[in-house]
C-alpha atoms as a PDB file:
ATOM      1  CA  UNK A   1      96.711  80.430  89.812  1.00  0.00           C
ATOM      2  CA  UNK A   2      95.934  80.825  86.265  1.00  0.00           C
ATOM      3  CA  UNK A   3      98.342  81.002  83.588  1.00  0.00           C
ATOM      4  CA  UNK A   4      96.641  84.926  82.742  1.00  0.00           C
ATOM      5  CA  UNK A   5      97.448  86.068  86.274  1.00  0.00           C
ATOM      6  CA  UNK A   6     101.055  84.561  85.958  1.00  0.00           C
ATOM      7  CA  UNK A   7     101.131  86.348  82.480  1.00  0.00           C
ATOM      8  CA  UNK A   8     100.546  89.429  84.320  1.00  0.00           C
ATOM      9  CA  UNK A   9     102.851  89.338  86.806  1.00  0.00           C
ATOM     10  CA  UNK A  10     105.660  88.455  84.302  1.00  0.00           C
ATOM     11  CA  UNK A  11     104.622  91.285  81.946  1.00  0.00           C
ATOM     12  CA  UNK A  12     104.007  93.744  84.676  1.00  0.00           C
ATOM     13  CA  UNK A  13     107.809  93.414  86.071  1.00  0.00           C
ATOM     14  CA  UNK A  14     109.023  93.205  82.509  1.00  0.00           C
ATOM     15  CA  UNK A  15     107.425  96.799  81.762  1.00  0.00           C
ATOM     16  CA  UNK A  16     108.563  97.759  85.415  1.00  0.00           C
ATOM     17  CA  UNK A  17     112.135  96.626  84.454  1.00  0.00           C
ATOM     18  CA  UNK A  18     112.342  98.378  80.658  1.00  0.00           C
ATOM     19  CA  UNK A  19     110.712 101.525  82.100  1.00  0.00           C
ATOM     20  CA  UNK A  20     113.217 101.657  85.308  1.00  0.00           C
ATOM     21  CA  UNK A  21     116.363 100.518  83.129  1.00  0.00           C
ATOM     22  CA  UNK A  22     115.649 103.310  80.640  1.00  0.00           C
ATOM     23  CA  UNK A  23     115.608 105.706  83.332  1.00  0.00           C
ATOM     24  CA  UNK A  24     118.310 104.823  84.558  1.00  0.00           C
ATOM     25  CA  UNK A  25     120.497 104.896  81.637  1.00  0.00           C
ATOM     26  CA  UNK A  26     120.381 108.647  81.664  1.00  0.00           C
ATOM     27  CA  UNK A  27     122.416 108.273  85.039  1.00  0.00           C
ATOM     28  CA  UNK A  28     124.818 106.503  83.332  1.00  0.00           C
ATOM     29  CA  UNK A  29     123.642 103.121  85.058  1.00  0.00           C
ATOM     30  CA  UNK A  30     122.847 100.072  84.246  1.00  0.00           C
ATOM     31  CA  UNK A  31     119.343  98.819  86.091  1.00  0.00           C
ATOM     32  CA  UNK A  32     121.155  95.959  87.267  1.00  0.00           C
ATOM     33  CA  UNK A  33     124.189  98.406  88.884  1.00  0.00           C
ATOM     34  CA  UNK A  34     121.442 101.011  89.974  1.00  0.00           C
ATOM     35  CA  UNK A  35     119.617  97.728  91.923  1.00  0.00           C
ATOM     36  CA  UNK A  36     122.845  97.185  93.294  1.00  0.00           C
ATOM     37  CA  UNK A  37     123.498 100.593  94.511  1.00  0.00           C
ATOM     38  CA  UNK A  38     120.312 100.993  95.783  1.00  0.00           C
ATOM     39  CA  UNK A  39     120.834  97.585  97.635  1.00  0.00           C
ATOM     40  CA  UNK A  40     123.958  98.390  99.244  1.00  0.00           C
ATOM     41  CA  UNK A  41     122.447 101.442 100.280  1.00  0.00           C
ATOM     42  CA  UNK A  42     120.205  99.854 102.637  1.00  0.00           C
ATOM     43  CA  UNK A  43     122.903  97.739 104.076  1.00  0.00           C
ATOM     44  CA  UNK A  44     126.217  99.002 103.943  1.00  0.00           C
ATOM     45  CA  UNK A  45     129.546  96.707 105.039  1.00  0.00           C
ATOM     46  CA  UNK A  46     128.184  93.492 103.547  1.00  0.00           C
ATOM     47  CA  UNK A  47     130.344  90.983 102.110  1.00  0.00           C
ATOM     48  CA  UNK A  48     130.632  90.343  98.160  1.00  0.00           C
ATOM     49  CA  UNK A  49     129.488  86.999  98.740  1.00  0.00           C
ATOM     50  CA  UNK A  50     126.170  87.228 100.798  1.00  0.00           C
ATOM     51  CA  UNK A  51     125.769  90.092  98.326  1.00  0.00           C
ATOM     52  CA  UNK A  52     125.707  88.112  95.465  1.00  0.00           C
ATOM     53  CA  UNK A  53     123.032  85.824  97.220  1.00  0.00           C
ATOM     54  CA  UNK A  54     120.978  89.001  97.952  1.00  0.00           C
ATOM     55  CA  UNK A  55     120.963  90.136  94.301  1.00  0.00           C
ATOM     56  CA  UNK A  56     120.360  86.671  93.275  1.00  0.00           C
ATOM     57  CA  UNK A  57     123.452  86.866  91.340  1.00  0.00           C
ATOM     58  CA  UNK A  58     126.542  84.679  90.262  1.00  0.00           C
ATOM     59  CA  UNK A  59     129.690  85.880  92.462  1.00  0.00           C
ATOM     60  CA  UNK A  60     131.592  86.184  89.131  1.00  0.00           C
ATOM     61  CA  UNK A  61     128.826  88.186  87.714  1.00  0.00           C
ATOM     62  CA  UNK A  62     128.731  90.360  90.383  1.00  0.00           C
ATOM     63  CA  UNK A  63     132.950  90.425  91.127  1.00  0.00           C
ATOM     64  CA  UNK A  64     132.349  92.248  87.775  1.00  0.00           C
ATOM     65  CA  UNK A  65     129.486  94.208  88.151  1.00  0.00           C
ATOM     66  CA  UNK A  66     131.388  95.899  91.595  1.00  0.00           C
ATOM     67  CA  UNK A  67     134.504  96.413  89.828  1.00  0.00           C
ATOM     68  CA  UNK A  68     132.952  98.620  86.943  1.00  0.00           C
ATOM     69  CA  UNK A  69     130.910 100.255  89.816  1.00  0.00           C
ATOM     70  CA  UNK A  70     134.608 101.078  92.128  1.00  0.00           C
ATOM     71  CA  UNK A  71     135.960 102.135  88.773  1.00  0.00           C
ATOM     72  CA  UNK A  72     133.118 104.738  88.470  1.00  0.00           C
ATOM     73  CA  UNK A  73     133.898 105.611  91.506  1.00  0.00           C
ATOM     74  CA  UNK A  74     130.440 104.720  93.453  1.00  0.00           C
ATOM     75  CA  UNK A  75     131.097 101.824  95.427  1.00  0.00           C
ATOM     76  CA  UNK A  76     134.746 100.884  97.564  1.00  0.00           C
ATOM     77  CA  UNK A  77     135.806  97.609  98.877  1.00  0.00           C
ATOM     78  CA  UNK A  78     137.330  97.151 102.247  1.00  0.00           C
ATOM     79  CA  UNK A  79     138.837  93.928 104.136  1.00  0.00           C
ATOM     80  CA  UNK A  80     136.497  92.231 105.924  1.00  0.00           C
ATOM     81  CA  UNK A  81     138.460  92.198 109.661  1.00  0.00           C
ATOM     82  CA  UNK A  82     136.656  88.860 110.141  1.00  0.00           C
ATOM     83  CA  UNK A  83     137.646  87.172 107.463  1.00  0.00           C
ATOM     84  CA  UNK A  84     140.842  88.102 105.589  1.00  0.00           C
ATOM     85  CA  UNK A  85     139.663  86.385 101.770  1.00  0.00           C
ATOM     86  CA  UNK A  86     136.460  88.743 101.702  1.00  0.00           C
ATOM     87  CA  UNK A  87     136.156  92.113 101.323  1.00  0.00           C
ATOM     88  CA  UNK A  88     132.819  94.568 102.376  1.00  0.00           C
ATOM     89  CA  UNK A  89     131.169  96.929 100.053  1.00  0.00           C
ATOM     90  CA  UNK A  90     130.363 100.481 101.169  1.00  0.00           C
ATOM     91  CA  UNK A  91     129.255 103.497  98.840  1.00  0.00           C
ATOM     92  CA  UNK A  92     131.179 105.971  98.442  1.00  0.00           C
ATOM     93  CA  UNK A  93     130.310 109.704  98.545  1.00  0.00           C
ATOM     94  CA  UNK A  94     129.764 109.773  94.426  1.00  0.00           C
ATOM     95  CA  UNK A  95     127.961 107.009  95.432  1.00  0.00           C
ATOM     96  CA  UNK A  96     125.723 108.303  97.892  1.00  0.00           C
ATOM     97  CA  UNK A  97     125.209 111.248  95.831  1.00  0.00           C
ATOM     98  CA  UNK A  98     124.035 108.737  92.799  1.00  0.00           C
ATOM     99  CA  UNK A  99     121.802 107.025  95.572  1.00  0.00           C
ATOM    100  CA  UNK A 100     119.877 110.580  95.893  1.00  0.00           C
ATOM    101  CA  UNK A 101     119.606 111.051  92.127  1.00  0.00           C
ATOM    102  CA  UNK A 102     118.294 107.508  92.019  1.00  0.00           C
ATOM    103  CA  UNK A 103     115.317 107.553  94.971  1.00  0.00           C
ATOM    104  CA  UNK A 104     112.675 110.384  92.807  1.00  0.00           C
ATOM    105  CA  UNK A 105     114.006 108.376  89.982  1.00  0.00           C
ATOM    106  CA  UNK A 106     112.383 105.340  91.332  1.00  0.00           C
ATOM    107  CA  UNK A 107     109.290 107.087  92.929  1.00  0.00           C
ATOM    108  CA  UNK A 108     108.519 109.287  89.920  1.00  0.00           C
ATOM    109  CA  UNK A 109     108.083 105.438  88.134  1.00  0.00           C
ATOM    110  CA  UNK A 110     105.953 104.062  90.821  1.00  0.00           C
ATOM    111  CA  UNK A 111     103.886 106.775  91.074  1.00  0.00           C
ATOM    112  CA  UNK A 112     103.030 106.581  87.103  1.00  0.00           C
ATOM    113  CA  UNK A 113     102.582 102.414  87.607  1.00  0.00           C
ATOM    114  CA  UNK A 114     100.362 103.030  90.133  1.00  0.00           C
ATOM    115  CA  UNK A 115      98.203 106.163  88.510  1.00  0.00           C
ATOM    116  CA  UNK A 116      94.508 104.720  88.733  1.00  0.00           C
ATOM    117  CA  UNK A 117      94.812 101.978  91.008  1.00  0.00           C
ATOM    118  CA  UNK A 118      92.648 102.648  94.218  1.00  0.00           C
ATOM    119  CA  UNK A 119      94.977 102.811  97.393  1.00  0.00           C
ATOM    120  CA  UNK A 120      92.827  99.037  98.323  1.00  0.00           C
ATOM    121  CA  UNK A 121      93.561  97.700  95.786  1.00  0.00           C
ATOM    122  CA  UNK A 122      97.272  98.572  95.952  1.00  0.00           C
ATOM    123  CA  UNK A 123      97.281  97.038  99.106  1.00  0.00           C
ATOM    124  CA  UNK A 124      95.332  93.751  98.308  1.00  0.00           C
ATOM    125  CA  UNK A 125      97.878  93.124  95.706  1.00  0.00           C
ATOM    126  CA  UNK A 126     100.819  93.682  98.025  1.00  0.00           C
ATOM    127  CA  UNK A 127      99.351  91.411 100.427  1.00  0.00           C
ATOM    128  CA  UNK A 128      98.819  88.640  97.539  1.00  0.00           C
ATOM    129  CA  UNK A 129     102.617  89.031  96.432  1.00  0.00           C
ATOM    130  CA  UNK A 130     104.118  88.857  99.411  1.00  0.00           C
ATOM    131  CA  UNK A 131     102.394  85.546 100.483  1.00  0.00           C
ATOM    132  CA  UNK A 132     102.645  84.398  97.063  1.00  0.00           C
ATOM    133  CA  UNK A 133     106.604  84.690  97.777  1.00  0.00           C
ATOM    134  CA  UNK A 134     106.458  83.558 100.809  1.00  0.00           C
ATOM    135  CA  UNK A 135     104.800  80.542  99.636  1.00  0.00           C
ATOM    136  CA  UNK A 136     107.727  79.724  96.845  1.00  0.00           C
ATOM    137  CA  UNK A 137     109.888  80.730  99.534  1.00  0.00           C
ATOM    138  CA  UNK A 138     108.837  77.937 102.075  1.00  0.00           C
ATOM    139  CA  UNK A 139     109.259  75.504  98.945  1.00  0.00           C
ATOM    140  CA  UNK A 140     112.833  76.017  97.978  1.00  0.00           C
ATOM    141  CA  UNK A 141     111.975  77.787  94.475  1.00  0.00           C
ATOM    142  CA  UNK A 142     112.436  81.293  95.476  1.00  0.00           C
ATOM    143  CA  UNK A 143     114.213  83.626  97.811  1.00  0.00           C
ATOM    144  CA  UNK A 144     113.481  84.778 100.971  1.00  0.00           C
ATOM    145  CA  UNK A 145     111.407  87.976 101.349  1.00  0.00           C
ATOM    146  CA  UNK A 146     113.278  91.260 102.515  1.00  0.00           C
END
């Protein structure tokens, strides 16, 4: 790979990142907490923990991150019947409601990434990434593909 194609995959999720963070910010969110929501939202009931490993973040970092998001009101905790140290993470209505603001929110950005790029080419790229994860994945310097 050369170092102008990893350049452009870098800059290319740094502009994604800015662009999606600002947009977020006018929900009150942080990119990071909107990522989360949107997260949890496909799979409700997990446990802080694996969560943390999903988000590829510190369990501190995150302990912290869900506690400003219960405060707002858009995520709850419940004990995990399994296991009586960890607790689950479900949204709550607010937060489901936040969830719908946050899907056209994310489309409307896609669709303007995406303005001019030829349908193929979208998915010859898509291909590429995903075996490029997979790839890192299979070598222990990146995390699995969901």
């Amino acid at each position: 790979m050369s170092e102008d194609f990893a350049r452009l995959i870098r800059d290319s999720a740094r502009a994604l990142r800015r662009s999606f963070d600002g947009r977020v910010r006018k929900l009150g969110l942080t990119g990071e907490q909107a990522i989360a929501l949107t997260s949890l939202a496909r799979g409700e009931g997990v446990n802080q923990a694996r969560f943390a490993e999903l988000l590829d973040m510190e369990p501190f970092g995150l302990c912290r991150m869900v506690d400003r998001l219960e405060a707002a009101g858009l995520v709850r905790r419940e004990r995990d019947p399994a296991d009586r140290r960890a607790r689950r993470l479900y949204l709550t209505r607010s937060g489901w409601d936040r969830i719908d603001q946050l899907r056209p929110l994310g489309q409307t950005l896609v669709d303007q990434s995406c303005s001019g790029v030829e349908p193929a080419q979208l998915e010859a790229a898509s291909l590429a990434l995903r075996q490029m994860i997979a790839n890192l994945a299979g070598s222990g310097d990146a995390g699995t593909v969901e």
